[in-house]
Protein backbone atom coordinates (compact mmCIF):
# COMPACT_ATOMS: atom_id res chain seq x y z
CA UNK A 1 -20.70 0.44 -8.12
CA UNK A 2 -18.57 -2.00 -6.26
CA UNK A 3 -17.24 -5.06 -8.52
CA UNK A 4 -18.60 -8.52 -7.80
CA UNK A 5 -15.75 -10.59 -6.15
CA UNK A 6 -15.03 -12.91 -9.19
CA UNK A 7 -12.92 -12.67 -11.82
CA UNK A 8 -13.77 -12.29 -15.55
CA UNK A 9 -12.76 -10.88 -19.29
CA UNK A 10 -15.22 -10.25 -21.77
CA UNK A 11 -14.19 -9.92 -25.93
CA UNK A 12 -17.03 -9.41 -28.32
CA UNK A 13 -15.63 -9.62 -32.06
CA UNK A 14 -17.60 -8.32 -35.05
CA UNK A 15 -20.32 -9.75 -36.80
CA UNK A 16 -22.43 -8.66 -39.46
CA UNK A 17 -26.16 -9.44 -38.29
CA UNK A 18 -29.42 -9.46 -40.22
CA UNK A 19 -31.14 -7.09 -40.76
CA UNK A 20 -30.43 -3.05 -42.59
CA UNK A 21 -29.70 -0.06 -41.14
CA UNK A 22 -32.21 2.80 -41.69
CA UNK A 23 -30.91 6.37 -40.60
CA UNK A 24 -31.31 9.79 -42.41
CA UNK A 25 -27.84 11.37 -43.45
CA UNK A 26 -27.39 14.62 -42.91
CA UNK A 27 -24.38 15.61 -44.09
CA UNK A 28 -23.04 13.47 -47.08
CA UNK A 29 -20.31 15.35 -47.33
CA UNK A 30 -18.35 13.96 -44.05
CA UNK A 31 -18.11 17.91 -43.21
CA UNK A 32 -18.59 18.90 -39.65
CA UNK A 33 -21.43 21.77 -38.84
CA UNK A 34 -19.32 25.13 -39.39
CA UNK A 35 -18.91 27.10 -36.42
CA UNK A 36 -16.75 24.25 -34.14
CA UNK A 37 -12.72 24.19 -33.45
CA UNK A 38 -12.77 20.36 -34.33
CA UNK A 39 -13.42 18.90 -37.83
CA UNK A 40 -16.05 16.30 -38.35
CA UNK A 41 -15.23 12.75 -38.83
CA UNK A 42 -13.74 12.34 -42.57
CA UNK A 43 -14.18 10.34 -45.21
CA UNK A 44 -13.25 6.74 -45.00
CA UNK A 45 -11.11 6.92 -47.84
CA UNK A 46 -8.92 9.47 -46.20
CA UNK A 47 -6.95 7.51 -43.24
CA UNK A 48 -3.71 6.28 -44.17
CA UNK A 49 -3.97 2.07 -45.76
CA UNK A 50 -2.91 1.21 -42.79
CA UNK A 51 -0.72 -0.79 -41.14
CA UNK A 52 1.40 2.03 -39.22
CA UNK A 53 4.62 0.06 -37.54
CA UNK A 54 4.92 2.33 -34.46
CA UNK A 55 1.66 1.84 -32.37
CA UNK A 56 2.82 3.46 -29.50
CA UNK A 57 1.29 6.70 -29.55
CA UNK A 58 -2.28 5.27 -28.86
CA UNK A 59 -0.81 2.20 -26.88
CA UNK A 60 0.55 4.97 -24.67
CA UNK A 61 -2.86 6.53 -24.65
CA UNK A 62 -4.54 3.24 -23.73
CA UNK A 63 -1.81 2.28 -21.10
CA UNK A 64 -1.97 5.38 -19.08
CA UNK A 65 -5.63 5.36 -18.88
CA UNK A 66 -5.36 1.83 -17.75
CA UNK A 67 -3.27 2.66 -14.61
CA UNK A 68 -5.75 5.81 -14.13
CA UNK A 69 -9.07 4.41 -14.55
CA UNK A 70 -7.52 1.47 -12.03
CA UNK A 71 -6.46 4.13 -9.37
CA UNK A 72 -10.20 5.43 -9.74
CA UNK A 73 -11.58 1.78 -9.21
CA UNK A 74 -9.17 0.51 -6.75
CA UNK A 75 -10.31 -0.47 -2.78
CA UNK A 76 -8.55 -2.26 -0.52
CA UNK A 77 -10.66 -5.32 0.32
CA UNK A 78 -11.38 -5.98 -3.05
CA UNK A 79 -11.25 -8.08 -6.30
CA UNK A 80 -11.02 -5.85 -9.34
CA UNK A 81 -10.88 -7.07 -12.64
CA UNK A 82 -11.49 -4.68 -16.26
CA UNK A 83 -10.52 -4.01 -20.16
CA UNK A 84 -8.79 -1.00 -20.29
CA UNK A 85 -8.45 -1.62 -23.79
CA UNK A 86 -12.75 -2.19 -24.34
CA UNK A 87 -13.49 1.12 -22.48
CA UNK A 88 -10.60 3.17 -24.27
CA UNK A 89 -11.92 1.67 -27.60
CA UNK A 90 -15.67 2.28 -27.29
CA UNK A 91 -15.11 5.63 -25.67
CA UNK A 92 -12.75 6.01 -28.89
CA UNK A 93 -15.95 5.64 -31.07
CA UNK A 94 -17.35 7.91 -29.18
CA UNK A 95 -15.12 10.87 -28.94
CA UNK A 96 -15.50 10.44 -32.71
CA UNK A 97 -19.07 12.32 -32.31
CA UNK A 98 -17.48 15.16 -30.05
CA UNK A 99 -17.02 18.39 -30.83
CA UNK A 100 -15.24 21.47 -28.86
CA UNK A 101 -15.48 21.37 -24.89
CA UNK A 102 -17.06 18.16 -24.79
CA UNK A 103 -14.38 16.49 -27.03
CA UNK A 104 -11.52 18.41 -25.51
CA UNK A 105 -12.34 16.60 -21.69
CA UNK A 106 -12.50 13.00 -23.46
CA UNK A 107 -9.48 13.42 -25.27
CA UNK A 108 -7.82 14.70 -21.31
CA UNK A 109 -9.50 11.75 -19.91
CA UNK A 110 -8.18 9.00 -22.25
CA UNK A 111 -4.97 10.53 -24.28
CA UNK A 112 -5.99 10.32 -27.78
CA UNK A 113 -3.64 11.73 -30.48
CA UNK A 114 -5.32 15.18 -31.74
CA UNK A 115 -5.09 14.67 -35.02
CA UNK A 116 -7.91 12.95 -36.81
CA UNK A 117 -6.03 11.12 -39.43
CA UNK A 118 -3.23 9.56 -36.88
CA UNK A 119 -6.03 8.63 -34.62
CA UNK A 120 -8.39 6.55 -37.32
CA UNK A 121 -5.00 4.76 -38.55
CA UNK A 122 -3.24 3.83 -35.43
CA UNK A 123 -7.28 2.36 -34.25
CA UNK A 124 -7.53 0.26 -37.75
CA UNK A 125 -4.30 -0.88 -37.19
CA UNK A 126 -4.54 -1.70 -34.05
CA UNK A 127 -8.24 -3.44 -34.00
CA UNK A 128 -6.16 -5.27 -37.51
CA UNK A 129 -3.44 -6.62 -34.83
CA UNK A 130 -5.85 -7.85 -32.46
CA UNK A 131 -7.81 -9.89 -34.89
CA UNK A 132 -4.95 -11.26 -36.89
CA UNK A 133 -5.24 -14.59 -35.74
CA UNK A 134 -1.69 -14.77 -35.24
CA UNK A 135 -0.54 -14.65 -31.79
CA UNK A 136 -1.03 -18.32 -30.86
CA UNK A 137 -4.20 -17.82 -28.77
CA UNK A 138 -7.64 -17.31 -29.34
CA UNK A 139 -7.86 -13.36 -29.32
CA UNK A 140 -10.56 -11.25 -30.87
CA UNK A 141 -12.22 -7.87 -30.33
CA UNK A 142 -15.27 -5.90 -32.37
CA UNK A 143 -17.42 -2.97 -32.16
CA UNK A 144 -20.54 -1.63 -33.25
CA UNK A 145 -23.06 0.51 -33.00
CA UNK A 146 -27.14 0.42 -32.14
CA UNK A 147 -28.95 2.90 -34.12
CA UNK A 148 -32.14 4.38 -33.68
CA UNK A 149 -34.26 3.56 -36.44
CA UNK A 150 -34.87 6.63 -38.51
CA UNK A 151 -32.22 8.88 -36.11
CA UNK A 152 -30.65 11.48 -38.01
CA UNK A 153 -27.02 10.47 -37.57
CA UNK A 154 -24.10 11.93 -39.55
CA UNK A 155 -23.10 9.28 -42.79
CA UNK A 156 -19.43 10.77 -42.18
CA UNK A 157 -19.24 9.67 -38.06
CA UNK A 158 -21.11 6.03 -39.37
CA UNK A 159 -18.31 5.89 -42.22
CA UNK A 160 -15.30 6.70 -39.80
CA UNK A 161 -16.76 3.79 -36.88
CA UNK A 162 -17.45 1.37 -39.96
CA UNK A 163 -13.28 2.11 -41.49
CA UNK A 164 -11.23 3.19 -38.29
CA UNK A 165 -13.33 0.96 -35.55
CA UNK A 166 -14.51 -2.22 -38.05
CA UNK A 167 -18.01 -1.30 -36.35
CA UNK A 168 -21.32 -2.97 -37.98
CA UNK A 169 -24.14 -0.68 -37.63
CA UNK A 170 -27.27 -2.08 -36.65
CA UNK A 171 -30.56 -0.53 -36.79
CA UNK A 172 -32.74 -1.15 -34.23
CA UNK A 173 -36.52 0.53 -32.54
CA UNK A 174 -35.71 1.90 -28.87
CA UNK A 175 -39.16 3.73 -28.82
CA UNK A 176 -40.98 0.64 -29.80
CA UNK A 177 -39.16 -2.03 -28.95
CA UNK A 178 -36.49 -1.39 -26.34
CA UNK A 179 -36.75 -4.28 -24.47
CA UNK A 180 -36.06 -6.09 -28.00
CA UNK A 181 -32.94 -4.18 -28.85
CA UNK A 182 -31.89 -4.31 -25.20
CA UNK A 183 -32.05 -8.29 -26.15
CA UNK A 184 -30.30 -8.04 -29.33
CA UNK A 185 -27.23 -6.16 -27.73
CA UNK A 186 -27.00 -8.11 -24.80
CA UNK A 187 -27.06 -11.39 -27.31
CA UNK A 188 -24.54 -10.31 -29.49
CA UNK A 189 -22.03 -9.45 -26.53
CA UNK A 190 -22.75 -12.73 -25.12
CA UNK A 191 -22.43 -14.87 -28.53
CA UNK A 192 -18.99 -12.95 -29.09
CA UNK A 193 -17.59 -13.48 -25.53
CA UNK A 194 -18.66 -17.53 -26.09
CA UNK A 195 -21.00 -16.82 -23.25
CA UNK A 196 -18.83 -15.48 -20.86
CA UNK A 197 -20.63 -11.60 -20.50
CA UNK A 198 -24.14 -11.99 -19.70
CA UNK A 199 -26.98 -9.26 -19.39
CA UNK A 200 -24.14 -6.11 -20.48
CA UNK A 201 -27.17 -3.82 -20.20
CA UNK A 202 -30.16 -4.70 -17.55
CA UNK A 203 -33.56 -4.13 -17.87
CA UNK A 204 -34.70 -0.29 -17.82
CA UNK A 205 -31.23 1.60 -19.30
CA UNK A 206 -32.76 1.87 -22.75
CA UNK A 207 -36.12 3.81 -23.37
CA UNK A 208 -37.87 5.88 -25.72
CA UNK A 209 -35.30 8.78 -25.03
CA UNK A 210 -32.32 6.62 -26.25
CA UNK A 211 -30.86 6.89 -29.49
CA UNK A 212 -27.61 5.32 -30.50
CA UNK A 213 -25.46 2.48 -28.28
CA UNK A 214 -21.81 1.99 -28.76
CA UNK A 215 -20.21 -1.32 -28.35
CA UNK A 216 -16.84 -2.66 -27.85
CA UNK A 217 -15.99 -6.58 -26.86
CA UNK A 218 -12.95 -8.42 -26.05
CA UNK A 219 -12.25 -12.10 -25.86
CA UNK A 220 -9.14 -13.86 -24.72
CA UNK A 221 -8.20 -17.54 -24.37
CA UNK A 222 -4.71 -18.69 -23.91
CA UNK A 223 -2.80 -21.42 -22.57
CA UNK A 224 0.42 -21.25 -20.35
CA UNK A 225 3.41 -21.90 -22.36
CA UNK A 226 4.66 -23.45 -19.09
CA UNK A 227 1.73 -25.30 -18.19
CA UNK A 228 1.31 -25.82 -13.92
CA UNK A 229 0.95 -29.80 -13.33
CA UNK A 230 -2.78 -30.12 -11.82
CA UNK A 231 -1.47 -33.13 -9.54
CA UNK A 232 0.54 -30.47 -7.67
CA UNK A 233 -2.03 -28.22 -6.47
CA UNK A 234 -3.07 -27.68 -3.26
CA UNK A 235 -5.08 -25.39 -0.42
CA UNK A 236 -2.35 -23.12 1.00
CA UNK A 237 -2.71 -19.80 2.70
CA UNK A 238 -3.28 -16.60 1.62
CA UNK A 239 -2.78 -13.50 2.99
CA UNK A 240 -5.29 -10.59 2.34
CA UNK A 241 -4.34 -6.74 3.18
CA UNK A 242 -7.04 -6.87 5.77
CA UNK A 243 -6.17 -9.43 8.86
CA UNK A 244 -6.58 -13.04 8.69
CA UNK A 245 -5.76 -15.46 6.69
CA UNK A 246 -7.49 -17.56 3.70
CA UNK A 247 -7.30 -20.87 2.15
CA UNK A 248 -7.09 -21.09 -1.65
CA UNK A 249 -6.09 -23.49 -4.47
CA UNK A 250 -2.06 -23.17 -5.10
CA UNK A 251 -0.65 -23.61 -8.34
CA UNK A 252 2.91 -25.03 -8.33
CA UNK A 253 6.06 -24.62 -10.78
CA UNK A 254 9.52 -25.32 -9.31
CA UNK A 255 10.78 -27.87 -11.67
CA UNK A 256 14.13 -27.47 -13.50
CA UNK A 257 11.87 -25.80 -17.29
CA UNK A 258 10.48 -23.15 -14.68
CA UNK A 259 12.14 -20.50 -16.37
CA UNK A 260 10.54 -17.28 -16.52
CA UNK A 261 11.20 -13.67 -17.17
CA UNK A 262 11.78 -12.48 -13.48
CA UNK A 263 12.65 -9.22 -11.96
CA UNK A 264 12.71 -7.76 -8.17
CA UNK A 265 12.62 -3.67 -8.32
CA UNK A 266 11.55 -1.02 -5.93
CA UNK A 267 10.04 -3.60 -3.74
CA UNK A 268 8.11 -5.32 -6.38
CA UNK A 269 8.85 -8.73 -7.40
CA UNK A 270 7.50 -9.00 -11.44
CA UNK A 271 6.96 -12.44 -12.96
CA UNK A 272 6.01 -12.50 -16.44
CA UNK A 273 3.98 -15.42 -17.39
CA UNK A 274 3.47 -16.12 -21.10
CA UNK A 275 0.93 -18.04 -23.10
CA UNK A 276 1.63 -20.72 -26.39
CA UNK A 277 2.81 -18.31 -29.20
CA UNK A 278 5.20 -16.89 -26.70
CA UNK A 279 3.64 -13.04 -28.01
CA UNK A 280 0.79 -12.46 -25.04
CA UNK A 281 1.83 -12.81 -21.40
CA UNK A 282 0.19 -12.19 -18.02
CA UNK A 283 2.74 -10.02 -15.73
CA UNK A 284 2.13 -10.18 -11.93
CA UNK A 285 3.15 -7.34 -10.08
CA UNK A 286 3.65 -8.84 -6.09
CA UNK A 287 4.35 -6.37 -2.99
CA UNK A 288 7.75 -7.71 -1.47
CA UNK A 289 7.39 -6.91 2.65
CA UNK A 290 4.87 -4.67 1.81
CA UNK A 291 0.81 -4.03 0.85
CA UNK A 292 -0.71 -3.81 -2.70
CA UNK A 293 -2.45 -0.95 -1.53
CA UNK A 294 1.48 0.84 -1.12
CA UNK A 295 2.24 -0.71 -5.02
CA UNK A 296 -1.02 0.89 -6.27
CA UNK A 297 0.03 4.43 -4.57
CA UNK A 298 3.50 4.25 -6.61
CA UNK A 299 2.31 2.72 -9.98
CA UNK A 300 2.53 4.75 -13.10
CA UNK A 301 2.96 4.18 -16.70
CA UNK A 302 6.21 4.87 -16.39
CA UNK A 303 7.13 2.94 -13.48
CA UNK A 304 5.69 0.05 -15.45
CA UNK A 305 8.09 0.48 -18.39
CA UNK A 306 11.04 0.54 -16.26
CA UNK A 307 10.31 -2.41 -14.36
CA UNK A 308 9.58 -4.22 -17.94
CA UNK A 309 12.78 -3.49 -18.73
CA UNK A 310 14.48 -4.80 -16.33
CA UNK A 311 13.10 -8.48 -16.88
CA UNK A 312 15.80 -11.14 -17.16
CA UNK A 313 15.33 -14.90 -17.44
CA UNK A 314 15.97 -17.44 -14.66
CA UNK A 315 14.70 -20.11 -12.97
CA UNK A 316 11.27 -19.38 -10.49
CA UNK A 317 9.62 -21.00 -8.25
CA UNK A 318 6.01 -20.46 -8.67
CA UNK A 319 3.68 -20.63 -6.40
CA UNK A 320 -0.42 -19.00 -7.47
CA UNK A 321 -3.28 -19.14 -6.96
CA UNK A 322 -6.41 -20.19 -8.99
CA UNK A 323 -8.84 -17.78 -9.38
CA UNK A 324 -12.12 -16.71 -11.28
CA UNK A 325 -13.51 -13.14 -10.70
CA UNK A 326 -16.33 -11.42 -12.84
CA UNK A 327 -16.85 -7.71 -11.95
CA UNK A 328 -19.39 -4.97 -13.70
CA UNK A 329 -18.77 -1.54 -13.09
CA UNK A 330 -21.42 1.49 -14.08
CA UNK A 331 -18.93 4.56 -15.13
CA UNK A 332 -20.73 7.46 -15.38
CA UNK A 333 -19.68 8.81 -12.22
CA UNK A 334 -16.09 7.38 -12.55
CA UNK A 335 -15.64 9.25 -15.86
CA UNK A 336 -17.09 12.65 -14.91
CA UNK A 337 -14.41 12.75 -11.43
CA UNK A 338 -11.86 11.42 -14.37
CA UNK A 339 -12.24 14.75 -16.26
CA UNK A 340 -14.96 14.76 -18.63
CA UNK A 341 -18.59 15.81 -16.40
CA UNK A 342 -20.08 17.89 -19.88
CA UNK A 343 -20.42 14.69 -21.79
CA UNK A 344 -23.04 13.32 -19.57
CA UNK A 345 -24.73 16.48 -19.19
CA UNK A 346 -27.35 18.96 -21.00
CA UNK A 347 -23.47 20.75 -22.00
CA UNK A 348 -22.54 17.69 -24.03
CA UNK A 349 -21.81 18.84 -28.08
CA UNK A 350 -21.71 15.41 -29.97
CA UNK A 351 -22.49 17.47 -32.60
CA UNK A 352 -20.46 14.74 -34.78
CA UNK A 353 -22.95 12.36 -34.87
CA UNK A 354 -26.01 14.26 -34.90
CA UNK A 355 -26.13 17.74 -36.54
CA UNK A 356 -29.13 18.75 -34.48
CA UNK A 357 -27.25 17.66 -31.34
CA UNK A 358 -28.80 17.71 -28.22
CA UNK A 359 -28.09 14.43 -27.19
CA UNK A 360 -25.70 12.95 -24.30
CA UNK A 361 -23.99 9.92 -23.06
CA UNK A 362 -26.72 8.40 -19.99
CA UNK A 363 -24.59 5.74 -18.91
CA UNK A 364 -21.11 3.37 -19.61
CA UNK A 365 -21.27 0.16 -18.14
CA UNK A 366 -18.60 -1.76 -18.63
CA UNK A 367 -18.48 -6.07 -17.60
CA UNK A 368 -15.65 -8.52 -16.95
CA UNK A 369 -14.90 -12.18 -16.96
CA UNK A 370 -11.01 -13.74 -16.27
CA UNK A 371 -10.70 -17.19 -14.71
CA UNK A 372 -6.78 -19.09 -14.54
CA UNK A 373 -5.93 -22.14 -14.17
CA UNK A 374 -3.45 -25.22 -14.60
CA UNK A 375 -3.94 -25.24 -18.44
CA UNK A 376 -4.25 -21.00 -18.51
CA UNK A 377 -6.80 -18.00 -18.78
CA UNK A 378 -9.39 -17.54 -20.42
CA UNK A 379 -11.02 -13.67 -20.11
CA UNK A 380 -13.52 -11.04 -21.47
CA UNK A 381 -14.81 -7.72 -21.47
CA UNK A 382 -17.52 -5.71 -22.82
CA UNK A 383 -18.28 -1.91 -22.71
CA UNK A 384 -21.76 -0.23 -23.74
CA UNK A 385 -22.29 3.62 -24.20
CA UNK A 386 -25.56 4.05 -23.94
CA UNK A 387 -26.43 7.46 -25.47
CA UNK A 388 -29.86 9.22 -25.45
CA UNK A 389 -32.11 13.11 -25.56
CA UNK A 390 -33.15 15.14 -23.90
CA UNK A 391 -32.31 15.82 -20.39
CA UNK A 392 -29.93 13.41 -18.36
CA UNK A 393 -30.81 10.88 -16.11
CA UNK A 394 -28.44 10.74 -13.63
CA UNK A 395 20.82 -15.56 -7.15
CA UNK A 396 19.22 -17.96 -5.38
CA UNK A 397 16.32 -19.38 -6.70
CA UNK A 398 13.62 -16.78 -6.21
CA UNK A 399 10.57 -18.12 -4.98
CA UNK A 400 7.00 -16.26 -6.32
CA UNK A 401 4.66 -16.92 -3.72
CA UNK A 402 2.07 -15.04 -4.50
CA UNK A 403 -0.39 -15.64 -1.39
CA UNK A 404 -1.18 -12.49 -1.05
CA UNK A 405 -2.85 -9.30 -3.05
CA UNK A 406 -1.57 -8.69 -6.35
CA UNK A 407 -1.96 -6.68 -9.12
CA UNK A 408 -1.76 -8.67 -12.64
CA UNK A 409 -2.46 -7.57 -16.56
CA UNK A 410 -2.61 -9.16 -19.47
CA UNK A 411 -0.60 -7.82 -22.14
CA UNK A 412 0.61 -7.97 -25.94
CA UNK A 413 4.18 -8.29 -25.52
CA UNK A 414 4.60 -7.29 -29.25
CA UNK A 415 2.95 -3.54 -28.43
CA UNK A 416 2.98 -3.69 -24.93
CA UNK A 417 -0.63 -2.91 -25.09
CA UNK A 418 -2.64 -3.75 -21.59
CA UNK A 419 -5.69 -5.99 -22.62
CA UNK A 420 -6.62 -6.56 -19.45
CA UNK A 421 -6.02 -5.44 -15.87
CA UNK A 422 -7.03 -6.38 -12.65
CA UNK A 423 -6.23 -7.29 -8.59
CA UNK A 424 -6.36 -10.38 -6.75
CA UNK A 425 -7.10 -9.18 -3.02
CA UNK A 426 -8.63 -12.70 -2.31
CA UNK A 427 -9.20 -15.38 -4.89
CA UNK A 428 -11.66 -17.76 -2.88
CA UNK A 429 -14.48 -14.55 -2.92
């Protein structure tokens, strides 16, 4: 489904909310059903304590599947704005419940280490980082997961999504009371994104036949270190890919403190833009002569790393544009051409959560919020897998002018880790 032309970023931390959590355990143990080339989630006792100093294996992961999952959402005439890091975590949760072909196409799809215990460490970690509290912004994420009141989940896939994810698990009556749970979700995503992601799930995706919905939220608020001076805005052009030309709001920097991190490469000019705390940035990739729809075509996790690289501080002039975009994005479809159709099929084996199995994912719909300003950006995301029975439903100064399509993400400069990633093809839609 084709992205609403604003701009947004949605962050749902976790909360612990009223109420217990009712399920039958099957398998105390933590041991997977015999018979499978993948172990069960393990006790949470059994991850390393914690705090591994090299993240990059799953920051890898994640940033690879960002650039993918982008090249699968990109068109040319328009705004595109998501969490790479929401849909990699809650689909994280949810390989967790995957077992042989099923789990071996999600793990293709999004790059997660193999190994069980490296996995649930470098996640805790990770989720740890993010919550800190100590990157001079406002920066949470949480999960958790929706559980069908008397569903016979596995205690050792709740335990691993309660240690490795920080997920609450909340019981709630889809046969019932759907429309109530549907409610409580969607109330919870918008309390932890201050507002900012709306109605995640619409009316009719949960029924009787669903059983267990994974959530993942992501909230972002930062200012500019080097704040733009509102006095100096003003309606300039902008060029879109597509002929003609637009007016929009112009941000200005040229003063002598416009010093940014600044690099021109492989006809790409790359401005890195960083927020108070001087750890979190926004980096602006901007054709030079040439279309985003050329960048997009030549962008790879790789190239990306290079190009970071090759940053060096000097004086800019800035010139950008304020913008707000909010986008939602239903990814069944998406995921399946991505690599991993059995999962949303009568073939899926999430014979990790449930021992009986027979269950599948229905639907991941995944919402964002980003607007930036003089002062900075404030963003969110959100990301619902919504998982049922039964059978599927389908030298000189260099001047930045960015005044025309552009790719931007924003990033945690510590771990490189893409928060959020998205395309300004015009910022007045």
């Amino acid at each position: 489904m084709n992205p609403k032309a604003v701009l947004a970023l949605i962050l749902v931390p976790t909360v612990i909310l009223a109420g217990g959590l009712s399920y039958a355990f099957l398998n105390p143990a933590g041991q997977g059903p015999s018979g499978s080339d993948r172990n069960g989630p393990g006790s949470p006792a059994s991850p390393a304590n914690e705090d591994p100093r090299d993240l990059s294996e799953l920051v890898n992961a994640s940033n690879r599947f960002a650039l993918e999952m982008y090249a699968e959402l990109a068109n040319p005439s328009e705004n595109l704005f998501f969490s790479p890091y929401s849909i990699f975590t809650a689909l994280g949760m949810t390989y967790e419940g995957a077992r042989n072909r099923t789990a071996d196409e999600i793990r293709a799809v999004f790059h997660f280490p193999a190994d069980d215990q490296t996995r649930w460490s470098l996640f805790k970690a990770l989720i740890g980082k993010l919550n800190a509290n100590d990157s001079g912004c406002d920066l949470s994420t949480g999960n958790a997961l929706w559980v069908q009141r008397d569903f016979e989940i596995l205690s050792s896939y709740v335990n691993t999504l309660q240690d490795s994810y920080r997920a609450e698990a909340v019981n709630v009556d889809y046969i019932k009371a759907a429309e109530a749970a549907r409610l409580r979700i969607n109330g919870w995503v918008e309390n932890q994104t201050r507002g900012k992601i709306k109605d995640l799930i619409p009316p009719g995706f949960l029924n009787p036949s669903t059983v267990l919905v994974l959530t993942n939220a992501i909230y972002f608020k930062g200012d500019w270190l080097l704040a733009f001076n509102q006095s100096l805005t003003k309606e300039m052009d902008f060029h879109p890919d597509a002929a003609g030309t637009v007016k929009a709001q112009m941000m200005v920097r040229k003063d002598e403190e416009s010093v940014y991190n600044y690099t021109e490469a492989d006809g790409v000019q790359i401005l890195k833009m960083p927020y108070t705390g001087d750890r979190l940035s926004m980096l602006v990739l901007l054709p030079k002569g040439g279309t985003v729809s050329a960048l997009e075509k030549k962008l790879t996790a790789d190239k990306l790393s290079g190009w970071r690289g090759t940053l060096k501080e000097q004086r800019v002039d800035v010139y950008f544009p304020k913008f707000k975009l909010e986008t939602k994005y239903f990814l069944k479809d998406n995921l399946s051409h991505m690599g991993m159709p059995s999962a949303f099929s009568s073939a899926a084996d999430f014979t990790n959560i449930t021992a009986d199995g027979g269950i599948f994912i229905s639907e991941v719909i995944h919402q964002a919020f980003v607007s930036v300003d003089e002062k900075g950006t404030e963003a969110a995301a959100a990301t619902a897998v919504i998982i049922g029975k039964g059978g599927p439903v389908e030298p000189a100064i260099p001047v930045f002018n960015a005044d025309h399509p552009f790719i931007f993400l924003i990033q945690d400069d510590e771990t490189q880790n893409i928060l959020f990633m998205g395309k300004v093809a015009d910022p007045t839609k």
